[in-house]
C-alpha atoms as a PDB file:
ATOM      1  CA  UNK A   1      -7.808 -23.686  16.642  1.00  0.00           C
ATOM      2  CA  UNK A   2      -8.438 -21.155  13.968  1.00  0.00           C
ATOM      3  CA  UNK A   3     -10.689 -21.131  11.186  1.00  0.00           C
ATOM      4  CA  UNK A   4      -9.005 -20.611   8.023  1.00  0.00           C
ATOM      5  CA  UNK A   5     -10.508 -18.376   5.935  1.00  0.00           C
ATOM      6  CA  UNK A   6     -11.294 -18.718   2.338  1.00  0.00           C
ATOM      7  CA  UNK A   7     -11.426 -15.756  -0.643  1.00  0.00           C
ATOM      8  CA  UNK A   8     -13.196 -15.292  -3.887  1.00  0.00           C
ATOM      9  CA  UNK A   9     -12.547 -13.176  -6.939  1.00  0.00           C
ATOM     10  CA  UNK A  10     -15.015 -10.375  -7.912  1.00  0.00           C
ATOM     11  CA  UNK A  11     -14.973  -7.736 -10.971  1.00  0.00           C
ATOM     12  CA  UNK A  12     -15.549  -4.149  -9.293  1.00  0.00           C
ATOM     13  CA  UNK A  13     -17.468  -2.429 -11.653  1.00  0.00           C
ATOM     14  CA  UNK A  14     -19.212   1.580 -11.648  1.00  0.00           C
ATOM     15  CA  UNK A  15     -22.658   2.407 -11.735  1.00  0.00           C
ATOM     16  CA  UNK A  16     -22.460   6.278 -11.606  1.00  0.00           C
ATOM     17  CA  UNK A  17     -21.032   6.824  -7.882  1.00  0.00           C
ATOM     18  CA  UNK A  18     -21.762   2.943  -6.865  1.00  0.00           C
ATOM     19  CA  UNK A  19     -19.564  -0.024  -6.980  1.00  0.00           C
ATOM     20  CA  UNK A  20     -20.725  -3.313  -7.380  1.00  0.00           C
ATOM     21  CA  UNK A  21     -18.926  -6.657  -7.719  1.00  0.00           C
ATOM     22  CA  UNK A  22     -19.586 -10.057  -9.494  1.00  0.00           C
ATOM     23  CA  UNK A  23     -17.464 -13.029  -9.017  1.00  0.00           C
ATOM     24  CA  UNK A  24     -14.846 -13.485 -11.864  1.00  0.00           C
ATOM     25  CA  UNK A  25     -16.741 -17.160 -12.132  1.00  0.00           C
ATOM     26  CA  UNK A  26     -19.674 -15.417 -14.073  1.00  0.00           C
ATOM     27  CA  UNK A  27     -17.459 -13.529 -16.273  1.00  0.00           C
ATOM     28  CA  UNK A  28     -16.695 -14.765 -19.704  1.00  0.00           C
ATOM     29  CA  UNK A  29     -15.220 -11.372 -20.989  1.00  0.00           C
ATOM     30  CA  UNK A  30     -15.387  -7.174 -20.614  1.00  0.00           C
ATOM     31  CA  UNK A  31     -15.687  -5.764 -24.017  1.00  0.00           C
ATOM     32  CA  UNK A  32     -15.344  -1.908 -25.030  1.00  0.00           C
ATOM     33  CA  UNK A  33     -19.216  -0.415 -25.389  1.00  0.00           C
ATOM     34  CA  UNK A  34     -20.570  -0.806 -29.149  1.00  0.00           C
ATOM     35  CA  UNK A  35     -23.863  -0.141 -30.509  1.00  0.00           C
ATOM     36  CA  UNK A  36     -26.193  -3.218 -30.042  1.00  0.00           C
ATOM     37  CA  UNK A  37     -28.780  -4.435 -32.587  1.00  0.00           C
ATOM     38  CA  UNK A  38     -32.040  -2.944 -31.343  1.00  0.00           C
ATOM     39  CA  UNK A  39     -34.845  -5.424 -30.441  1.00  0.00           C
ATOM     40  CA  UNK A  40     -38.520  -3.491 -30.961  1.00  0.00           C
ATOM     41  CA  UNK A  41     -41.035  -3.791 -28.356  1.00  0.00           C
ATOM     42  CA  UNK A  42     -38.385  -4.765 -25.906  1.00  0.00           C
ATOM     43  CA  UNK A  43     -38.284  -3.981 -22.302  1.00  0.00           C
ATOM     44  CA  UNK A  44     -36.215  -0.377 -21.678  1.00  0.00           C
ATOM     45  CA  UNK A  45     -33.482  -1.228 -20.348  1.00  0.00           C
ATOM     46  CA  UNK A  46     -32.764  -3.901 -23.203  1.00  0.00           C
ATOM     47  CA  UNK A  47     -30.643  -1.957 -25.205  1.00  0.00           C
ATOM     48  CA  UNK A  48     -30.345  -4.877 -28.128  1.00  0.00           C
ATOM     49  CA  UNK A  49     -28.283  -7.731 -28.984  1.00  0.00           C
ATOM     50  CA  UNK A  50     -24.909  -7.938 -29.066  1.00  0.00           C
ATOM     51  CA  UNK A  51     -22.462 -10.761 -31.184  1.00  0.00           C
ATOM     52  CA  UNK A  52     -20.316 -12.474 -28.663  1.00  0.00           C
ATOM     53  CA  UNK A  53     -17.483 -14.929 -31.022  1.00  0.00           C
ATOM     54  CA  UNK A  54     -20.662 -15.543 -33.265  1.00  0.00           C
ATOM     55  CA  UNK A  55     -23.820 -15.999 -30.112  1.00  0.00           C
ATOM     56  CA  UNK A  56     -26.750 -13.425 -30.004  1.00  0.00           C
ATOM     57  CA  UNK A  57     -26.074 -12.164 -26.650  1.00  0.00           C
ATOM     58  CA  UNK A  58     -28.572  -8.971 -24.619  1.00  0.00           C
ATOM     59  CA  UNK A  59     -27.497  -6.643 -23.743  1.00  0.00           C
ATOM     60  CA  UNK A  60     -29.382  -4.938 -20.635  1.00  0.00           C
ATOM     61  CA  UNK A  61     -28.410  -1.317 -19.147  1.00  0.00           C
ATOM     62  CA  UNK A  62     -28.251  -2.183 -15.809  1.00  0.00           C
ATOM     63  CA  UNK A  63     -28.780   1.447 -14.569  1.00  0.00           C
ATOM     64  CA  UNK A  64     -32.017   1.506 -15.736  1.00  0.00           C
ATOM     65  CA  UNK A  65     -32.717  -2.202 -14.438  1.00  0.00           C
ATOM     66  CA  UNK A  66     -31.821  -0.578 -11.247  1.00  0.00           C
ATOM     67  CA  UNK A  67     -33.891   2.574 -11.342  1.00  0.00           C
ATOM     68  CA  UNK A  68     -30.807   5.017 -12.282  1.00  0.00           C
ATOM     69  CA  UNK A  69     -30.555   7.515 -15.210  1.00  0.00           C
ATOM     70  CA  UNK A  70     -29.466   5.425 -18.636  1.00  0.00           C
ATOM     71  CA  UNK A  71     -26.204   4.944 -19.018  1.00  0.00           C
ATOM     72  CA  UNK A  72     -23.973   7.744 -21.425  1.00  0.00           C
ATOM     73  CA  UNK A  73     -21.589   5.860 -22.851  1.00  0.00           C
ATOM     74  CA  UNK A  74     -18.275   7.017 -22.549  1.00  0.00           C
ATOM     75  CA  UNK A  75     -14.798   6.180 -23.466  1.00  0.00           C
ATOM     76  CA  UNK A  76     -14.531   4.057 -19.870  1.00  0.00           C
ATOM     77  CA  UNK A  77     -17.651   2.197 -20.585  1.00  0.00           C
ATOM     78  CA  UNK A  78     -17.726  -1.256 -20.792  1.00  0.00           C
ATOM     79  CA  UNK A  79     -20.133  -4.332 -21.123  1.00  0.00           C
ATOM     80  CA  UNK A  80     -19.463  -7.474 -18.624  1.00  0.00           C
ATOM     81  CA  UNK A  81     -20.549 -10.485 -20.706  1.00  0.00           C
ATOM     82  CA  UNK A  82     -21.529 -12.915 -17.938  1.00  0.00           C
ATOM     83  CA  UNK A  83     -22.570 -16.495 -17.867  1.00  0.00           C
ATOM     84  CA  UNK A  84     -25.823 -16.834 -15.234  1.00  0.00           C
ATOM     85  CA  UNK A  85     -27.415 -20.056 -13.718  1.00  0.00           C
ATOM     86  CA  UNK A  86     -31.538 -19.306 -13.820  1.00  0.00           C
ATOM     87  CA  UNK A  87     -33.095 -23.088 -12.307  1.00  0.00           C
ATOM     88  CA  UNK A  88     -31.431 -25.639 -14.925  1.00  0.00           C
ATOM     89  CA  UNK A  89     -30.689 -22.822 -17.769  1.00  0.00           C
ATOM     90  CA  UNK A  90     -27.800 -20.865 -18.265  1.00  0.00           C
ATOM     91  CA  UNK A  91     -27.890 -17.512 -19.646  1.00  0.00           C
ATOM     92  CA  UNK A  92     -25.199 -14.996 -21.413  1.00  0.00           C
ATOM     93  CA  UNK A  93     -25.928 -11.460 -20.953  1.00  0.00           C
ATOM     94  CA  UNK A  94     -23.964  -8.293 -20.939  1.00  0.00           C
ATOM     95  CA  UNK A  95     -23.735  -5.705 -18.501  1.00  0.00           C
ATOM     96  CA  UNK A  96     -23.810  -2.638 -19.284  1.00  0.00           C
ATOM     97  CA  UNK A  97     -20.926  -0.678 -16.538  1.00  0.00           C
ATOM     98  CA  UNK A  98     -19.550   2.426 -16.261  1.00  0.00           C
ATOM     99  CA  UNK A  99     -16.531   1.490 -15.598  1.00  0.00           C
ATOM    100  CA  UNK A 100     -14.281  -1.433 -14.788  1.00  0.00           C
ATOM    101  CA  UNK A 101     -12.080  -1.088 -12.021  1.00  0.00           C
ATOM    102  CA  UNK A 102     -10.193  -4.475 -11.420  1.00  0.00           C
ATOM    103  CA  UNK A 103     -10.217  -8.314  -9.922  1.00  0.00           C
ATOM    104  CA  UNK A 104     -10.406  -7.661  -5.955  1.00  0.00           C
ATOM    105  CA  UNK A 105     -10.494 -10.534  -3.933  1.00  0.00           C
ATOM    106  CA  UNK A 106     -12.887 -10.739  -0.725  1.00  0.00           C
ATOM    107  CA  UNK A 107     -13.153 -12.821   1.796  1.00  0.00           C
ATOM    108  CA  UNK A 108     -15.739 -15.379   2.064  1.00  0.00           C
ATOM    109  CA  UNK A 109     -16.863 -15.026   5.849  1.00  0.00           C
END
C-alpha cells in the first residue's frame, strides 16, 4: 500500500541571499513597494501603514524583524499583504520582500 502524498502552495520570496516561503493561503495580494505612512514612536522595523482597497494595513520590514540590514528598496521589491491567525484574531500585514520569485508547490510530508 502506498501513502499518497499531499502538496501545498507557497510564495518564494528574497530576503537578501535567503529564500523563504509562505503558503499562498495567507496571501491576499503582492503589491509593488510604495512609501508607507510613518507611525512615530513605532517599533523599527514598522516602516508605517499602508492602504490596502481602503484598510490601514503595517507594514513591517521583515529584514530587520529578522536581524538583517533594512531593506533598499528596489525596482524588484515587493510587499506580501498576508492575512495571519494570532489565537481568535486575524491580522493583515505586509511583508516587506526583496523579491518575489513564484507559487512552488511542496510536498506536505
Amino acid at each position: 500500500m502506498t501513502a499518497r502524498s499531499t502538496e501545498t502552495q507557497y510564495v518564494t520570496f528574497a530576503l537578501g541571499s535567503e529564500v523563504f516561503a509562505v503558503p499562498v493561503a495567507v496571501v491576499r495580494e503582492i503589491l509593488d513597494h510604495e512609501d508607507s505612512f510613518r507611525i512615530p514612536n513605532g517599533p523599527d522595523y514598522l516602516i508605517g501603514l499602508r492602504d490596502v482597497r481602503g484598510q490601514g494595513v503595517p507594514v513591517i520590514d521583515l529584514r530587520l524583524k529578522l536581524g538583517l540590514s533594512r531593506t533598499v528598496p528596489t525596482p524588484n521589491t515587493r510587499v506580501l499583504v498576508v492575512d495571519v491567525t494570532l489565537g481568535e484574531r486575524q491580522l493583515t500585514l505586509g511583508l516587506v520582500a526583496d523579491r518575489v520569485f513564484e507559487v512552488a508547490a511542496f510536498r506536505d510530508d
